[in-house]
Protein backbone atom coordinates (compact mmCIF):
# COMPACT_ATOMS: atom_id res chain seq x y z
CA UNK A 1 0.00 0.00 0.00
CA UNK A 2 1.82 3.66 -0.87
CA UNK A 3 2.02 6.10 1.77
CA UNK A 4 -0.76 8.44 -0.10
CA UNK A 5 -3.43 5.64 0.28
CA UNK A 6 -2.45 4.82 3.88
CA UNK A 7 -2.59 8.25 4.40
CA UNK A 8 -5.77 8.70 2.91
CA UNK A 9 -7.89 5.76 4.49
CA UNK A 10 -6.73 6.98 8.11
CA UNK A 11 -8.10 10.37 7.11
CA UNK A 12 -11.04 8.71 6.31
CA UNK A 13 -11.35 6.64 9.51
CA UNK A 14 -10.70 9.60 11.53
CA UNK A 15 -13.26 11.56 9.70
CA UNK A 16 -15.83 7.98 9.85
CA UNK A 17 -14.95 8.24 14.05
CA UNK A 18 -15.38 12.05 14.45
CA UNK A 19 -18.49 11.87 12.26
CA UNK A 20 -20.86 9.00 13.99
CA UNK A 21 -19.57 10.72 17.18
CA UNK A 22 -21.43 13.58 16.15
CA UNK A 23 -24.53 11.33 15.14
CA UNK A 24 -25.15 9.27 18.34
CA UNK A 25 -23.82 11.93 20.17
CA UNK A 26 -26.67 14.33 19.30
CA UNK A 27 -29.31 11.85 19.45
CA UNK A 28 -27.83 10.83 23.12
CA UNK A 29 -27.35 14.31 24.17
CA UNK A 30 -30.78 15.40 23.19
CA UNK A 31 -32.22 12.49 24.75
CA UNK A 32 -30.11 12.80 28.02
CA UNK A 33 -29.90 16.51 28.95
CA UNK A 34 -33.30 17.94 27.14
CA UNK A 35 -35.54 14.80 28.02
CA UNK A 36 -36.38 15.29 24.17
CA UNK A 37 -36.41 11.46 22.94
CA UNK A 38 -38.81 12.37 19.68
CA UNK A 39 -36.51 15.17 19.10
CA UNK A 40 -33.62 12.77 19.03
CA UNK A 41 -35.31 10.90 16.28
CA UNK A 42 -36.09 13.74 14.33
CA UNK A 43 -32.77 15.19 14.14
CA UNK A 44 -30.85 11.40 13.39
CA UNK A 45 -33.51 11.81 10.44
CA UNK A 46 -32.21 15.33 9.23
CA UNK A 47 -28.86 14.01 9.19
CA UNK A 48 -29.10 10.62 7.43
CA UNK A 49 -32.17 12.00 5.62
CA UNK A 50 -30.41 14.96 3.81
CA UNK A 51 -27.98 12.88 1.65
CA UNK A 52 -30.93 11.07 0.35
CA UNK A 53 -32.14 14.39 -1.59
CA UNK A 54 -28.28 16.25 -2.08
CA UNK A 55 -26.28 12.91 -2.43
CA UNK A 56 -27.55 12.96 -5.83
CA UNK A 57 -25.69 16.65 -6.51
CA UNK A 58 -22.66 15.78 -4.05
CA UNK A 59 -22.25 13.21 -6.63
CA UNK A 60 -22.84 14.96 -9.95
CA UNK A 61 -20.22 17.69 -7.98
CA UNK A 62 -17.21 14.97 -8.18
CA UNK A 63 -17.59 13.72 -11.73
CA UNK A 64 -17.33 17.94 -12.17
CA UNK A 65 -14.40 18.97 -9.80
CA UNK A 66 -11.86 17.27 -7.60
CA UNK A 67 -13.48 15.21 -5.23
CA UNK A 68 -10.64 15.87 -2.96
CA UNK A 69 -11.86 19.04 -2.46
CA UNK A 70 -15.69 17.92 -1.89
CA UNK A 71 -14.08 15.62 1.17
CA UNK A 72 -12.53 18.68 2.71
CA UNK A 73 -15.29 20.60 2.49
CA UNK A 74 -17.89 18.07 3.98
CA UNK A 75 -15.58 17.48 6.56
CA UNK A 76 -15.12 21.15 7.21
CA UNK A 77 -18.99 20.68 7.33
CA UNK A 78 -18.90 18.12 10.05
CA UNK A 79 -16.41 20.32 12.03
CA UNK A 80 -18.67 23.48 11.90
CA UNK A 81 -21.83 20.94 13.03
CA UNK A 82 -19.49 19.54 16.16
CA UNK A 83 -18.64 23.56 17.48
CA UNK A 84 -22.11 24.46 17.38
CA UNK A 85 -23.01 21.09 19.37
CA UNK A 86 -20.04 21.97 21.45
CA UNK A 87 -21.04 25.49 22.12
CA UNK A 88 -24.91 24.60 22.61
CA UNK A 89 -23.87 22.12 25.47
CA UNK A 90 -21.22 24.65 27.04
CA UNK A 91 -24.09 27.63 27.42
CA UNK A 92 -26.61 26.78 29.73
CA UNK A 93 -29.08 27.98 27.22
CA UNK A 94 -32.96 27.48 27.90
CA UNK A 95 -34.41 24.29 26.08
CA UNK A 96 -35.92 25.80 23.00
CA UNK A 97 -33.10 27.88 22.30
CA UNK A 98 -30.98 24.31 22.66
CA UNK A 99 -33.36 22.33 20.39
CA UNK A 100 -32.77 25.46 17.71
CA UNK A 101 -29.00 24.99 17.79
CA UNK A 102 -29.15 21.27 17.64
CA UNK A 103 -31.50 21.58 14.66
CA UNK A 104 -29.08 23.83 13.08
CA UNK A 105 -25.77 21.33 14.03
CA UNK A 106 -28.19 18.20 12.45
CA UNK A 107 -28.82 20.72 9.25
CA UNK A 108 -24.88 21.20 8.96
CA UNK A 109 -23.95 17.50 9.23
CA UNK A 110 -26.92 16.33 6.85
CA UNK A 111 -25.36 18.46 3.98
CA UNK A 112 -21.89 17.46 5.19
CA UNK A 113 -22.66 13.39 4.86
CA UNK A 114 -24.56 14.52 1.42
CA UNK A 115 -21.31 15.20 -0.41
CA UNK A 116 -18.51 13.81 2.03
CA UNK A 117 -19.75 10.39 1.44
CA UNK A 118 -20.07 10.02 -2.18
CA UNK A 119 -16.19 12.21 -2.43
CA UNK A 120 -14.66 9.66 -0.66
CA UNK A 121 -15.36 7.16 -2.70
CA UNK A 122 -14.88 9.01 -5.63
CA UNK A 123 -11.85 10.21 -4.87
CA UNK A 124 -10.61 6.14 -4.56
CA UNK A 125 -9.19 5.57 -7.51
CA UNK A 126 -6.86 8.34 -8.12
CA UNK A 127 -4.40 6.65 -4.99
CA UNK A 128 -5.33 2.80 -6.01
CA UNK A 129 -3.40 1.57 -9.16
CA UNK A 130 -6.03 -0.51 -10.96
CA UNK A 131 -5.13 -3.56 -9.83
CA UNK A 132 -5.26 -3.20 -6.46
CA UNK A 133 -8.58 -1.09 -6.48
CA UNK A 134 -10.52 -3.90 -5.14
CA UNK A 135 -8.50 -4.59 -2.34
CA UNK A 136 -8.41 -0.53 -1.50
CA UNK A 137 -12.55 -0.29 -1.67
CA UNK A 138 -13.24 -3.09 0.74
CA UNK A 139 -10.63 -2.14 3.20
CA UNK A 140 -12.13 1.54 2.39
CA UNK A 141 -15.64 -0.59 3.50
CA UNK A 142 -13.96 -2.33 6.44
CA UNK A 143 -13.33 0.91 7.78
CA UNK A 144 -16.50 2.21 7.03
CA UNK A 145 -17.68 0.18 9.77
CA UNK A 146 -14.89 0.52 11.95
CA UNK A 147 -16.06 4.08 12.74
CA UNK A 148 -19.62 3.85 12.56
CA UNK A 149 -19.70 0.73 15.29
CA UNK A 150 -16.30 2.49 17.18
CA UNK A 151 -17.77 5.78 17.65
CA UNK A 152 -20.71 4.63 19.91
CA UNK A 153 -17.69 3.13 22.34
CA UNK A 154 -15.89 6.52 21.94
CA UNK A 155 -18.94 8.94 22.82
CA UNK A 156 -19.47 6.46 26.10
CA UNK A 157 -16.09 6.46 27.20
CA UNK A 158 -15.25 10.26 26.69
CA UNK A 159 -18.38 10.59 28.28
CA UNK A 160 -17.78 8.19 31.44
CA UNK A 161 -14.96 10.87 32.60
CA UNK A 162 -16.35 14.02 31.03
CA UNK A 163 -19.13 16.64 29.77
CA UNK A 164 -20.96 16.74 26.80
CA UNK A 165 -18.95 19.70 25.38
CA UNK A 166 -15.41 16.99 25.72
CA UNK A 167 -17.42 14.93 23.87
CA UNK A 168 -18.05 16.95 20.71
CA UNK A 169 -14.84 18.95 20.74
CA UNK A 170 -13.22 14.96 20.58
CA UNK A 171 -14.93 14.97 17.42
CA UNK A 172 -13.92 18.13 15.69
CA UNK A 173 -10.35 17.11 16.65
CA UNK A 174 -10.73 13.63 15.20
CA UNK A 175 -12.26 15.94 12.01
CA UNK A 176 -9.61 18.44 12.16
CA UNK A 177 -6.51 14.87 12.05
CA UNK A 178 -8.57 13.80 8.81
CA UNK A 179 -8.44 16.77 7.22
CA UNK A 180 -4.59 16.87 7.81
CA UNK A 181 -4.10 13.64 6.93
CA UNK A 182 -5.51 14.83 3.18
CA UNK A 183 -2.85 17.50 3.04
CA UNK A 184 -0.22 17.38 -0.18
CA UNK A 185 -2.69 14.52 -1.30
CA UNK A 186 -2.28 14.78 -5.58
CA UNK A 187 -5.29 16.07 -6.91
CA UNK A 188 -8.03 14.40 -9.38
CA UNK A 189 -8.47 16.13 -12.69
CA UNK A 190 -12.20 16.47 -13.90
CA UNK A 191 -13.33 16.88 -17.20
CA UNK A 192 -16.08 19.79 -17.35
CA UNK A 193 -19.45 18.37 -17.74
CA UNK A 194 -23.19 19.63 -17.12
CA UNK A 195 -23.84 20.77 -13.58
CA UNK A 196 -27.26 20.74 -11.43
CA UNK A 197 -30.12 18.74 -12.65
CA UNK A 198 -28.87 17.57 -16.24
CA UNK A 199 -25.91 16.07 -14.66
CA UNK A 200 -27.87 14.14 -11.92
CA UNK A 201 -30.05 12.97 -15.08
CA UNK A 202 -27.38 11.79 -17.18
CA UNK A 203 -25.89 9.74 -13.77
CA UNK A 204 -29.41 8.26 -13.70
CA UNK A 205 -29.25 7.19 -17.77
CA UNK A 206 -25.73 5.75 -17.04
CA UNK A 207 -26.90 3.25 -14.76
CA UNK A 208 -30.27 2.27 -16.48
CA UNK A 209 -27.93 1.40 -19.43
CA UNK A 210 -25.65 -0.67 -17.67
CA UNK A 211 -26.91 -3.28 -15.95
CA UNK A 212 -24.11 -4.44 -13.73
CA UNK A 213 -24.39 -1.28 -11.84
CA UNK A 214 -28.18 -1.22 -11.90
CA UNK A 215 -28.10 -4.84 -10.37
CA UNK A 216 -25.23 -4.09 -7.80
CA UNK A 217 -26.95 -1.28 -6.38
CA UNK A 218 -30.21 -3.04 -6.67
CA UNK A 219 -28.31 -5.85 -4.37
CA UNK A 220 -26.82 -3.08 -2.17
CA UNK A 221 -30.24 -1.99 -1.24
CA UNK A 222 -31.74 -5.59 0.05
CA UNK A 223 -28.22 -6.38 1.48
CA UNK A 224 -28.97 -3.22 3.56
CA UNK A 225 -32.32 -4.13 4.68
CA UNK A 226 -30.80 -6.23 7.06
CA UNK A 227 -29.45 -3.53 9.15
CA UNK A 228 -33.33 -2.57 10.67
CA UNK A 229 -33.78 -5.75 12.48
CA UNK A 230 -30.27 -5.38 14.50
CA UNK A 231 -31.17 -1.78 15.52
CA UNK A 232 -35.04 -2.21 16.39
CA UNK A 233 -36.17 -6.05 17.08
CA UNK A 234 -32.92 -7.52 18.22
CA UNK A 235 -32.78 -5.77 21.78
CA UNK A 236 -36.47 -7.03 22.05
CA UNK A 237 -36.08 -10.36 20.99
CA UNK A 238 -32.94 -10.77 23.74
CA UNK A 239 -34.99 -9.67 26.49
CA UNK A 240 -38.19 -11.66 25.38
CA UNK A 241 -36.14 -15.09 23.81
CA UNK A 242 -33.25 -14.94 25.69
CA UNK A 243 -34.28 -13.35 29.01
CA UNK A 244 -30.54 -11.19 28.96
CA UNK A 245 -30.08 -8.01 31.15
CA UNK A 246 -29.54 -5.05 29.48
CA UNK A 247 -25.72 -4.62 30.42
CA UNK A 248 -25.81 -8.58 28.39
CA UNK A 249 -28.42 -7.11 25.71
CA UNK A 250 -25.47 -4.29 24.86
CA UNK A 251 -22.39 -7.15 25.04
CA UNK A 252 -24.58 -9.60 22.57
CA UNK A 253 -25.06 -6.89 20.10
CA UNK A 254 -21.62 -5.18 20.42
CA UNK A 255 -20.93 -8.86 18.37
CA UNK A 256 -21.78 -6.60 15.65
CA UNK A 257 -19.40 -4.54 15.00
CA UNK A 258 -16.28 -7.04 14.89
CA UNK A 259 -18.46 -9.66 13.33
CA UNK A 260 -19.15 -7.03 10.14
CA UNK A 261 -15.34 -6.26 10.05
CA UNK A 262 -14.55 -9.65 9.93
CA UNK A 263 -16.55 -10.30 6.88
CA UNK A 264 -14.62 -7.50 5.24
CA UNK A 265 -11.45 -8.80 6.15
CA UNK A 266 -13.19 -12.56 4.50
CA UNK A 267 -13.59 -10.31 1.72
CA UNK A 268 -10.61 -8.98 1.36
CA UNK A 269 -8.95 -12.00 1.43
CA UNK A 270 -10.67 -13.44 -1.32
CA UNK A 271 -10.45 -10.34 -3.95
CA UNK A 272 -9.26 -12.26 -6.41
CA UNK A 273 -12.64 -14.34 -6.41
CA UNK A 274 -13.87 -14.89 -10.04
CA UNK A 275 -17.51 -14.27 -9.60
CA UNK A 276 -17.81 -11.93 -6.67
CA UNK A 277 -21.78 -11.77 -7.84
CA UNK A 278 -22.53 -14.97 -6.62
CA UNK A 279 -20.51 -15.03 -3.40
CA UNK A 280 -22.30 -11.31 -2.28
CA UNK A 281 -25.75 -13.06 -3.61
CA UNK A 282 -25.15 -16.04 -1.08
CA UNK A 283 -24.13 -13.94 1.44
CA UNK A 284 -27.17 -11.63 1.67
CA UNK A 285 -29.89 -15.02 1.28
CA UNK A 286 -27.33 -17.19 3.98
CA UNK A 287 -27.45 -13.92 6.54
CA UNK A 288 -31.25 -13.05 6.22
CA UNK A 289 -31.76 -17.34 6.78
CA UNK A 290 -29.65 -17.07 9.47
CA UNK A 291 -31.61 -14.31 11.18
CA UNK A 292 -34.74 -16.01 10.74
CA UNK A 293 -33.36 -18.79 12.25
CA UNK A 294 -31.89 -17.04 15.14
CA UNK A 295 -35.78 -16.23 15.81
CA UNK A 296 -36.62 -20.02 17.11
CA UNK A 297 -33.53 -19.86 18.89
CA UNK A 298 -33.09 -20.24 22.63
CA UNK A 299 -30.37 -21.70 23.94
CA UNK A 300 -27.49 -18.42 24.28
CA UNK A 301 -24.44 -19.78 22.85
CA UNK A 302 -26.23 -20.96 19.47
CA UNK A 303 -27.45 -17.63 19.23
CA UNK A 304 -24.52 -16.27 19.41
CA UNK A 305 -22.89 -18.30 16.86
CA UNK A 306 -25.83 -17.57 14.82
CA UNK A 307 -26.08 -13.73 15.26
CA UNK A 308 -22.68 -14.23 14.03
CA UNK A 309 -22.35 -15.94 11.59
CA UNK A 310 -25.57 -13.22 9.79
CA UNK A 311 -22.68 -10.62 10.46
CA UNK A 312 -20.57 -12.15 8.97
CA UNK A 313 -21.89 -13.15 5.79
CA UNK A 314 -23.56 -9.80 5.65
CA UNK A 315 -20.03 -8.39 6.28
CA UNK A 316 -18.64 -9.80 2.92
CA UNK A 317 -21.57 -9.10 0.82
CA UNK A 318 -21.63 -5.54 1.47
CA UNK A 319 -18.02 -5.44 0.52
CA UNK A 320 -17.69 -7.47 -2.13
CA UNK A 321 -20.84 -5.13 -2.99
CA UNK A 322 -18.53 -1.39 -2.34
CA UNK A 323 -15.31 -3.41 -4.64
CA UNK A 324 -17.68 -4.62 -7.53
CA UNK A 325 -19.32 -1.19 -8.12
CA UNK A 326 -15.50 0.71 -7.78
CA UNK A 327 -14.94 -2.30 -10.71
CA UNK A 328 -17.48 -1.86 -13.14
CA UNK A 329 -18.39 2.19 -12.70
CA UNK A 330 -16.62 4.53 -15.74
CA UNK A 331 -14.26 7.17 -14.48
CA UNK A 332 -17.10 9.82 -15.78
CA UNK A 333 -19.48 8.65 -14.18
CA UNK A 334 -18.01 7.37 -11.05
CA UNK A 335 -18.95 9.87 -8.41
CA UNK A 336 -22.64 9.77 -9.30
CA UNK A 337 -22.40 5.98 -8.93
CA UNK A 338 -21.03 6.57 -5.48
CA UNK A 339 -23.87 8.76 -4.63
CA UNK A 340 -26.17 6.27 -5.35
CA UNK A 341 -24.42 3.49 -3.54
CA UNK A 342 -23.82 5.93 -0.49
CA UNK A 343 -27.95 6.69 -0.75
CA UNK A 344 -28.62 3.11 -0.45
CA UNK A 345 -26.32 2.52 2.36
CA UNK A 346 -28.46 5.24 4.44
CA UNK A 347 -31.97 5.29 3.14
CA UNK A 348 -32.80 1.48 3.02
CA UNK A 349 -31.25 0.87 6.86
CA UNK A 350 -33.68 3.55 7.59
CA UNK A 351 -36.81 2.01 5.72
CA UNK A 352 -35.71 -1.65 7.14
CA UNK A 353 -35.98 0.25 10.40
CA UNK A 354 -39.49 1.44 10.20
CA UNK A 355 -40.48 -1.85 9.24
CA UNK A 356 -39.20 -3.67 11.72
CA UNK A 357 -40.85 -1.09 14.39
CA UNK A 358 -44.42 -2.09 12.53
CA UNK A 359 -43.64 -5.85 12.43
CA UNK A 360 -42.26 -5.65 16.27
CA UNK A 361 -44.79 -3.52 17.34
CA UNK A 362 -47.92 -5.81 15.47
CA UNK A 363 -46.48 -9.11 16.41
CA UNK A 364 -43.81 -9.08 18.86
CA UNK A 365 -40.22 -9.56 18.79
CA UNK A 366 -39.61 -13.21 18.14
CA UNK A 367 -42.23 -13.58 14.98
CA UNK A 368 -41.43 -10.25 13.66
CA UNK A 369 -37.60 -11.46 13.39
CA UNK A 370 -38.42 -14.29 12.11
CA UNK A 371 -41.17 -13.01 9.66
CA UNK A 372 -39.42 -10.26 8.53
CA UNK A 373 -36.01 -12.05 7.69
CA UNK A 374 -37.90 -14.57 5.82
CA UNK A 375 -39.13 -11.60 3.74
CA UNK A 376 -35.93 -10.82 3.22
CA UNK A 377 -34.16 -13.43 2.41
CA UNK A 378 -37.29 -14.65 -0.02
CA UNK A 379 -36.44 -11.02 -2.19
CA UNK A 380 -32.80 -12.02 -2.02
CA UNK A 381 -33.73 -14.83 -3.70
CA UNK A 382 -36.21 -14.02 -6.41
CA UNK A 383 -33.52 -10.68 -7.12
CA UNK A 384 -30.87 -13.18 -7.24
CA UNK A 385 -32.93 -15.10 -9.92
CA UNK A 386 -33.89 -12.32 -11.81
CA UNK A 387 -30.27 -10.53 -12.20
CA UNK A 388 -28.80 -12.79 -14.41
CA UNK A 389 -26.07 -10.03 -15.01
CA UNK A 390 -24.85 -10.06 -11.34
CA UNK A 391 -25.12 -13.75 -11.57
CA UNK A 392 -22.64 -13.96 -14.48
CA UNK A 393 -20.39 -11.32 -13.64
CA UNK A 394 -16.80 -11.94 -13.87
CA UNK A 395 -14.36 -9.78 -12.16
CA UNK A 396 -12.21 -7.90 -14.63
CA UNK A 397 -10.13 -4.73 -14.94
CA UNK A 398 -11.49 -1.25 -13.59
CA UNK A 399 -13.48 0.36 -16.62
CA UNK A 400 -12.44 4.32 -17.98
C-alpha cells in the first residue's frame, strides 16, 4: 500500500470516528440533557435524511471537480456541526433555544454526509493503481464500519470521565486529524461536464444502461435491509427469547461490530474471487436465513454463533458489494455511482428500520424477526434469480 493511500484511508477513519460521534452523540445528548427522545429521532432523520435528496448533486459535484476538495469541504462541514453542538452544550441555554442549535448542528452535518460520502469514494481511484482497487474499496468498507460501530464506544467512554462539550470537541479534533491527513494529497483532474439537474439525469441514464451497476446497487439496497432488524427487534427479541439483562443485551449486540469487520477482512482476502456476484448473492440469502433462524432460537451460545455468523456473511456481501461497483463504474461517471451506492447505504437501513418497528410492534419480537427475515431473504432470492447479469459477472479490470 503507498504512503498516499495509507494516508488517505486513516483520514477517512478519523473523519468515519469524528463523524458518527457527532450522530449518536446528538441523538444521546438530546435524549439525556433535554428529556427530548422524539426530538432525538427527528434530528438522526435530518442528518441521514439529507444525503438522500443532495447525495444525488454531491455526486454529480465529483464527476465535475476534484473530489478531494468535496471531502474537505464536507468534513469542514462536520467540524462546523461539532462547534455548534459543542457550544450549545457549554451555554446553559434554555431548552428551546438548545433544540434550535441542535436543529441547526443536524442541518450542517446532513449536507456534510450529502457530499462527504459520495467524495470519498470518488476520490478512490486516483491513490489505487487498478489492480489493487478492489482490495483498497473493501478495506475503504472495512473501515467504514470501523467508525460507525467504534464511535458509539468513543462517545461512552469520553463521556464516562467528562461533559458533553469533551465529547463533541473529541470529534472536531478527530475531524480536524482527517483533514490533515488529506494535506499534499495529488489532486483528481475532472473533465467539465453539465452541472445541477442535467448532470444528476445523465448519472441516472448511465446506470439504467448498464446493468451491472443497476443490479449491484439493486443488491446493495436488500443487502442493507438487514441492518433494521439489528437496531429495532434484536434488543427485544434478547430480552423476550433470551431473558438477557440489558448490560448482556449491549455485550450480545456489540458482536456486531467485529463480526461485520470480519466479513470485510473474509472479503478482502478473497479479492481475487472470479464471480464476486454470486458469493455477495449467497451472502445476503445465507445472513437473512440465518436471522430467521436465530428467531426459534433459545439456547445463548447458538445464538450467538448464529447472530454471528448473519454478520458475517452480511459483512462480505456488502463489501464485495462497495469493490464490484468501484470495478465496473466509468471514471465519468463514477462519483454519481457513489452517490447512489452511499444513498442506499443510508436510506434502506432507515426504511428496514421502520419496518421492523411495525412488524415488532404488530407481532412481537420473536415472529417479527423471524417473519421479517424470511421476507428478506425470499427477495434475495427471487432478485438473485432475476439478475442474471450479477449472476454472471466476472471480475475484470477497472473500466475508464
Amino acid at each position: 500500500m503507498s504512503p498516499l493511500l495509507l494516508r488517505y484511508l486513516v483520514g477517512c477513519l478519523l473523519a468515519f470516528l469524528g463523524g458518527h460521534m457527532i450522530n449518536f452523540g446528538l441523538v444521546q445528548w438530546t435524549q439525556e440533557v433535554l428529556q427530548a427522545p422524539a426530538w432525538s429521532g427527528a434530528l438522526l432523520l435530518v442528518c441521514f435524511g439529507l444525503p438522500i435528496v443532495f447525495g444525488w448533486h454531491g455526486g454529480a459535484l465529483c464527476d465535475r471537480v476534484n473530489p478531494l476538495r468535496v471531502v474537505r469541504a464536507g468534513h469542514f462541514g462536520l467540524m462546523l456541526a461539532a462547534l455548534t453542538l459543542a457550544f450549545t452544550a457549554w451555554v446553559p441555554w434554555m431548552r428551546r433555544e438548545a433544540l434550535a442549535f441542535a436543529s441547526l448542528a443536524a442541518l450542517f452535518a446532513g449536507l456534510s454526509w450529502s457530499y462527504a460520502a459520495p467524495a470519498r469514494l470518488a476520490y478512490l481511484p486516483n491513490l489505487a493503481p487498478s489492480d489493487r482497487l478492489r482490495s483498497a474499496a473493501i478495506l475503504f468498507n472495512v473501515l467504514t464500519t470501523v467508525g460507525f460501530g467504534g464511535a458509539p464506544l468513543l462517545v461512552g467512554q469520553v463521556r464516562q470521565h467528562f461533559p458533553w462539550v469533551t465529547v463533541f470537541l473529541v470529534a472536531v479534533g478527530l475531524l480536524l486529524a482527517s483533514v490533515l491527513c488529506m494535506v499534499g494529497l495529488p489532486a483528481a483532474h475532472r473533465a467539465p461536464g453539465q452541472s445541477g439537474v442535467g448532470s444528476i439525469r445523465e448519472g441516472w441514464a448511465y446506470v439504467r444502461r448498464t446493468p451491472i451497476v443497476l443490479q449491484l446497487l439493486a443488491a446493495s439496497a436488500i443487502a442493507h435491509l438487514l441492518m433494521g432488524p439489528i437496531q429495532v427487534i434484536m434488543p427485544r427479541y434478547l430480552d423476550s427469547a433470551l431473558h438477557l439483562e440489558p448490560g448482556a443485551r449491549g455485550v450480545f449486540l456489540g458482536l456486531a461490530a467485529p463480526s461485520l469487520i470480519a466479513g470485510g477482512l473474509i472479503a478482502l482476502s478473497l479479492k481475487r474471487l472470479a464471480h464476486p456476484g454470486r458469493a455477495l448473492l449467497a451472502g445476503v440469502v445465507a445472513s437473512a436465513l440465518l436471522c430467521a433462524v436465530l428467531a426459534n432460537v433459545t439456547a445463548l451460545p447458538l445464538a450467538v454463533a448464529v447472530f454471528i455468523g448473519a454478520c458475517v456473511l452480511a459483512g462480505s456481501a456488502v463489501a464485495f458489494l462497495a469493490a464490484s461497483l468501484q470495478d465496473v463504474s466509468a471514471e465519468a461517471y463514477r462519483g454519481r455511482v457513489m452517490a447512489s451506492y452511499a444513498i442506499t447505504t443510508q436510506f434502506f437501513p432507515a426504511l428496514s428500520g421502520l419496518l421492523s418497528g411495525l412488524l415488532l410492534a404488530a407481532l412481537g419480537p420473536i415472529p417479527a424477526l423471524g417473519i421479517y427475515a424470511a421476507c428478506v431473504s425470499v427477495v434475495a432470492v427471487v432478485a438473485g434469480l432475476l439478475m442474471a447479469t450479477l449472476r454472471s459477472y466476472r471480475r475484470t479490470a477497472p473500466r475508464s
